[in-house]
Protein backbone atom coordinates (compact mmCIF):
# COMPACT_ATOMS: atom_id res chain seq x y z
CA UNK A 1 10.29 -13.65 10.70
CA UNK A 2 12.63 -16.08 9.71
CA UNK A 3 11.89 -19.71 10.60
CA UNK A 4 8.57 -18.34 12.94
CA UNK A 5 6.21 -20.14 9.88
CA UNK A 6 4.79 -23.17 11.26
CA UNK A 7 2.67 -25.42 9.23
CA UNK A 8 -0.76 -25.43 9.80
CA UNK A 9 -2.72 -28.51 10.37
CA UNK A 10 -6.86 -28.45 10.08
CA UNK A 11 -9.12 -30.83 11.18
CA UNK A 12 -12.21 -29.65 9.43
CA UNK A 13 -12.96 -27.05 6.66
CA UNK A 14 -14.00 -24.55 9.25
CA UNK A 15 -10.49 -24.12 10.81
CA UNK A 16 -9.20 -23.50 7.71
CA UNK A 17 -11.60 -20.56 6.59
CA UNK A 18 -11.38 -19.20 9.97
CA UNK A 19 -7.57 -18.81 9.73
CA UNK A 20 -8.11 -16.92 6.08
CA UNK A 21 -10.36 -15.05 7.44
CA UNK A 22 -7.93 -13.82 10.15
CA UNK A 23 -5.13 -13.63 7.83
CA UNK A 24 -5.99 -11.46 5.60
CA UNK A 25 -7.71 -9.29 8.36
CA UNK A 26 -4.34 -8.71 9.53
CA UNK A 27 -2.98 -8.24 6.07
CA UNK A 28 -5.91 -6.02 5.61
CA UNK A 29 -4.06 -4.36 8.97
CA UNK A 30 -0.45 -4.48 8.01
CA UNK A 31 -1.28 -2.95 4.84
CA UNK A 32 -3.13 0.51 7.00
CA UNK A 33 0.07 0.48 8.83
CA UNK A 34 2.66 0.42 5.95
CA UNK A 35 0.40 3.59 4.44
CA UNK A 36 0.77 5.23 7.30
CA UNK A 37 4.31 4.75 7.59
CA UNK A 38 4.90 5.62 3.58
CA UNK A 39 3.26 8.75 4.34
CA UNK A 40 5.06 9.75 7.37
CA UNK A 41 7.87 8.97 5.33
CA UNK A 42 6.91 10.81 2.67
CA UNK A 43 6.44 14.01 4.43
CA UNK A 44 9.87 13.96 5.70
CA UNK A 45 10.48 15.34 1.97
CA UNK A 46 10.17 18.65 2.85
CA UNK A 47 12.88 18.75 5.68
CA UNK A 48 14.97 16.84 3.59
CA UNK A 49 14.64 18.86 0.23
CA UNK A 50 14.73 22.20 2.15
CA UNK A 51 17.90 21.36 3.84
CA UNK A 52 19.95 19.93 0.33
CA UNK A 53 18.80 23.55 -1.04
CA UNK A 54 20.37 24.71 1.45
CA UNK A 55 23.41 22.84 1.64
CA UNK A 56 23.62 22.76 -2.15
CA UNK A 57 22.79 19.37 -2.66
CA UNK A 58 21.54 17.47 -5.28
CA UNK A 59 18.50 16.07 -4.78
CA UNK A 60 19.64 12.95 -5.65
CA UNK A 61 22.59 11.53 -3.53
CA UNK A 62 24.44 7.97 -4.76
CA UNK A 63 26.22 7.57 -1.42
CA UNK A 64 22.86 8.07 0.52
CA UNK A 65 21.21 5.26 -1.74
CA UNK A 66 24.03 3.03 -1.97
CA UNK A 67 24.06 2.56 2.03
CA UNK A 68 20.25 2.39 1.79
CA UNK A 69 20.63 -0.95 -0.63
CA UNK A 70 23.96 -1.88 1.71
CA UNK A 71 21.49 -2.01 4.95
CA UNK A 72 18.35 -3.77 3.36
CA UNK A 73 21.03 -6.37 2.12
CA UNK A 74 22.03 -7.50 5.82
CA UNK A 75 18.02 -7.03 7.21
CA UNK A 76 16.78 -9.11 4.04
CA UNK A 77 19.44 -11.94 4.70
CA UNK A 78 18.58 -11.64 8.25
CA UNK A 79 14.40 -11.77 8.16
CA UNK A 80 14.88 -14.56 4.96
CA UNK A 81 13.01 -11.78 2.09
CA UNK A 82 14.03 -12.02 -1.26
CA UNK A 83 16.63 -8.94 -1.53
CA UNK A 84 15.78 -8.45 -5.27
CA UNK A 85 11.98 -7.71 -4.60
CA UNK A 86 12.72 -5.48 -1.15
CA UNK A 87 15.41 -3.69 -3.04
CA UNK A 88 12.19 -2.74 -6.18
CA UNK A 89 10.15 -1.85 -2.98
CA UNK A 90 12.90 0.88 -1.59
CA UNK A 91 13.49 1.93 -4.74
CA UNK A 92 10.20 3.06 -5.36
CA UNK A 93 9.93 4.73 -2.23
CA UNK A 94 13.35 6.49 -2.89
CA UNK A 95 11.49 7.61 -6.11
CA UNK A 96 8.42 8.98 -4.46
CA UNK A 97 10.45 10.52 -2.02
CA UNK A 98 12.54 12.01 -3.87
CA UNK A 99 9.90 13.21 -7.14
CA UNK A 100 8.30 15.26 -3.40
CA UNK A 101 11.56 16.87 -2.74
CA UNK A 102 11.24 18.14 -6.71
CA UNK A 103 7.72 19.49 -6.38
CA UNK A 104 8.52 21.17 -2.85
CA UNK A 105 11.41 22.69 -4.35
CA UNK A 106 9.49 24.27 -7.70
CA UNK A 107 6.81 25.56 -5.13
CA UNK A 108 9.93 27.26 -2.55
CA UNK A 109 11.21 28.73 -5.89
């Protein structure tokens, strides 16, 4: 992503609304897929939650986390994203992830 922005030129109002248009079809896109992804994530809870029962793990795990925020460190730096924002974004998927693993583990019990 990084440095793949070019500045667009328009030679009439028209261009300009067109390429709106188009972005935020895509946007409109991009969004679909991330929800579909966040869900497929999300349903990994179950494996995950069953398995730390099992094991006798906490359902919360600092070193699991902690390489998590290690790894979207290096991508962020790499694709040019603002670390601080991506980090909220991961950690708020940690949290719904992890506030599943609680309610499937109150339903196994």
């Amino acid at each position: 992503m990084k440095g793949s922005y070019e500045i667009k030129t328009f030679n009439n109002k028209q261009e300009a609304e067109d390429l709106l248009k188009k972005s935020r079809i895509r946007i409109d896109e991009i969004d679909n897929e991330l929800f579909d992804l966040i869900s497929q994530r999300t349903s990994l809870a179950k494996d995950i939650a069953l398995s730390k029962d099992y094991l006798g793990m906490p359902i919360y795990d600092e070193s699991r986390e902690a390489a998590i925020h290690e790894k979207i460190d290096g991508i962020c730096e790499e694709l040019g994203l603002d670390v601080d924002i991506i980090d909220q974004i991961v950690d708020m998927l940690t949290i719904l992830n992890k506030n599943e693993q609680k309610k499937i583990l109150k339903e196994e019990c």
